[in-house]
Protein backbone atom coordinates (compact mmCIF):
# COMPACT_ATOMS: atom_id res chain seq x y z
CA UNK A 1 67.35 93.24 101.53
CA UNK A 2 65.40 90.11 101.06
CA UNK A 3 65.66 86.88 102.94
CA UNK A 4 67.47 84.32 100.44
CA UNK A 5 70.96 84.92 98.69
CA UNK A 6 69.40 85.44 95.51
CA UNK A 7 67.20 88.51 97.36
CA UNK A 8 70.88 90.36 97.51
CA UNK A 9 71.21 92.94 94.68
CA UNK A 10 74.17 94.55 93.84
CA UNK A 11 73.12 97.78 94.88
CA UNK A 12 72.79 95.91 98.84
CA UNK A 13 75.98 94.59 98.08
CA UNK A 14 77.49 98.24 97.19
CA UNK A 15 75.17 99.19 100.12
CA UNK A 16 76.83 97.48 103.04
CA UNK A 17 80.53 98.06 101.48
CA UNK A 18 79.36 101.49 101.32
CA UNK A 19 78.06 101.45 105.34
CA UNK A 20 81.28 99.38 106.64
CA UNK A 21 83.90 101.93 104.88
CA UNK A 22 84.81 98.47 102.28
CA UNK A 23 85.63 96.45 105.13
CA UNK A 24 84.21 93.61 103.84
CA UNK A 25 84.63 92.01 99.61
CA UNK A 26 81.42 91.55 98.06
CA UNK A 27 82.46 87.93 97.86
CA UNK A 28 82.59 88.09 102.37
CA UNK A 29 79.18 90.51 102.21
CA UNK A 30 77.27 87.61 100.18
CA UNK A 31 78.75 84.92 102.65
CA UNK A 32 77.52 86.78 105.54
CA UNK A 33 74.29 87.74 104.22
CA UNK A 34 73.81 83.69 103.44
CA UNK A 35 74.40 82.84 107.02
CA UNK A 36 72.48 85.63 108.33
CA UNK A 37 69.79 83.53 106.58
CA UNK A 38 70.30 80.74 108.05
CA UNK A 39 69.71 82.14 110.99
CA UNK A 40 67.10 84.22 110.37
CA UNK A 41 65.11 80.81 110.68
CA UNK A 42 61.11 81.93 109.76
CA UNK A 43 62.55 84.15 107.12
CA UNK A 44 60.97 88.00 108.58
CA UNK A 45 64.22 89.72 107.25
CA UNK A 46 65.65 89.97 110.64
CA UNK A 47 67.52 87.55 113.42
CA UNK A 48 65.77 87.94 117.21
CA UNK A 49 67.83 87.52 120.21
CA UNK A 50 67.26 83.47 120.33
CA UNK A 51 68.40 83.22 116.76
CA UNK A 52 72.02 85.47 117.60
CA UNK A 53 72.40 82.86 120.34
CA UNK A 54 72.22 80.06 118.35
CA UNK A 55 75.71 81.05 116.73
CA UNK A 56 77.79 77.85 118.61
CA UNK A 57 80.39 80.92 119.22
CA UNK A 58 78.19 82.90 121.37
CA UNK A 59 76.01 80.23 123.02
CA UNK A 60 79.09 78.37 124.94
CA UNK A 61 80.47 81.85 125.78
CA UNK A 62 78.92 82.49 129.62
CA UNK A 63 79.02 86.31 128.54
CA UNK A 64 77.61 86.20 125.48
CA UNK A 65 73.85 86.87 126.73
CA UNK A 66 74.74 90.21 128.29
CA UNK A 67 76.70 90.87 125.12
CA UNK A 68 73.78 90.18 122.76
CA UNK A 69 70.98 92.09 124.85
CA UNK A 70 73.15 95.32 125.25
CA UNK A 71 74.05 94.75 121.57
CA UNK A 72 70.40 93.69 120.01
CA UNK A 73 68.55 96.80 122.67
CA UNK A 74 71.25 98.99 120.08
CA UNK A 75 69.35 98.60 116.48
CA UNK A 76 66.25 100.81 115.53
CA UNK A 77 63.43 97.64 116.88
CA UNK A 78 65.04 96.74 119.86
CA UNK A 79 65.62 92.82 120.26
CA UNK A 80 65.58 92.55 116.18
CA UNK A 81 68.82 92.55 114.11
CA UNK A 82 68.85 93.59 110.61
CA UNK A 83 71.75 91.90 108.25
CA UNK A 84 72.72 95.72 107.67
CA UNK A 85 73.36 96.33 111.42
CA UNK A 86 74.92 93.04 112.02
CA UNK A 87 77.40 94.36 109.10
CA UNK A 88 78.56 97.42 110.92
CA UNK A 89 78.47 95.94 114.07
CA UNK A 90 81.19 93.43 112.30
CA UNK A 91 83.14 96.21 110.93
CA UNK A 92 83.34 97.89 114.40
CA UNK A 93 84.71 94.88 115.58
CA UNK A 94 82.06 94.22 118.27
CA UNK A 95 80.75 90.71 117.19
């Protein structure tokens, strides 16, 4: 998956419904992926730790920095979040 809306193909689309058991529409899977690149800031295909905590929702919540390290030490690269992971993190209802 690329780093700009227009980088997500229908077969990431189908991809991520596919991963999160059709949790999410394509419509909320393209809205996502455009906010994930927002905040994936220099545009390496992945958000780091500082980037997740720049989401006004976790940075005012005093808990949210234990949250995010046990969460981001969870993907393949630790301390790196792919817009895949964040997805079925989302559908397990952890975020």
């Amino acid at each position: 998956m690329g780093n700009a809306s227009s980088m997500l193909t229908q077969y990431d689309i189908e991809e991520v419904q596919e991963h999160c058991n059709y949790l999410f529409s394509q419509q909320e899977i393209v809205s996502l992926y455009e906010r994930f690149c927002q905040l994936d800031r220099s545009a390496k295909g992945f958000i780091s730790e500082d980037e997740f905590l720049s989401i006004p929702e976790f940075s005012l919540n005093p808990l949210s920095k234990v949250r995010s390290v046990s969460f981001l030490l969870a993907p393949p690269v630790s301390s790196r979040i792919c817009f895949l992971w964040l997805c079925l993190h989302l559908k397990k209802g952890m975020l």
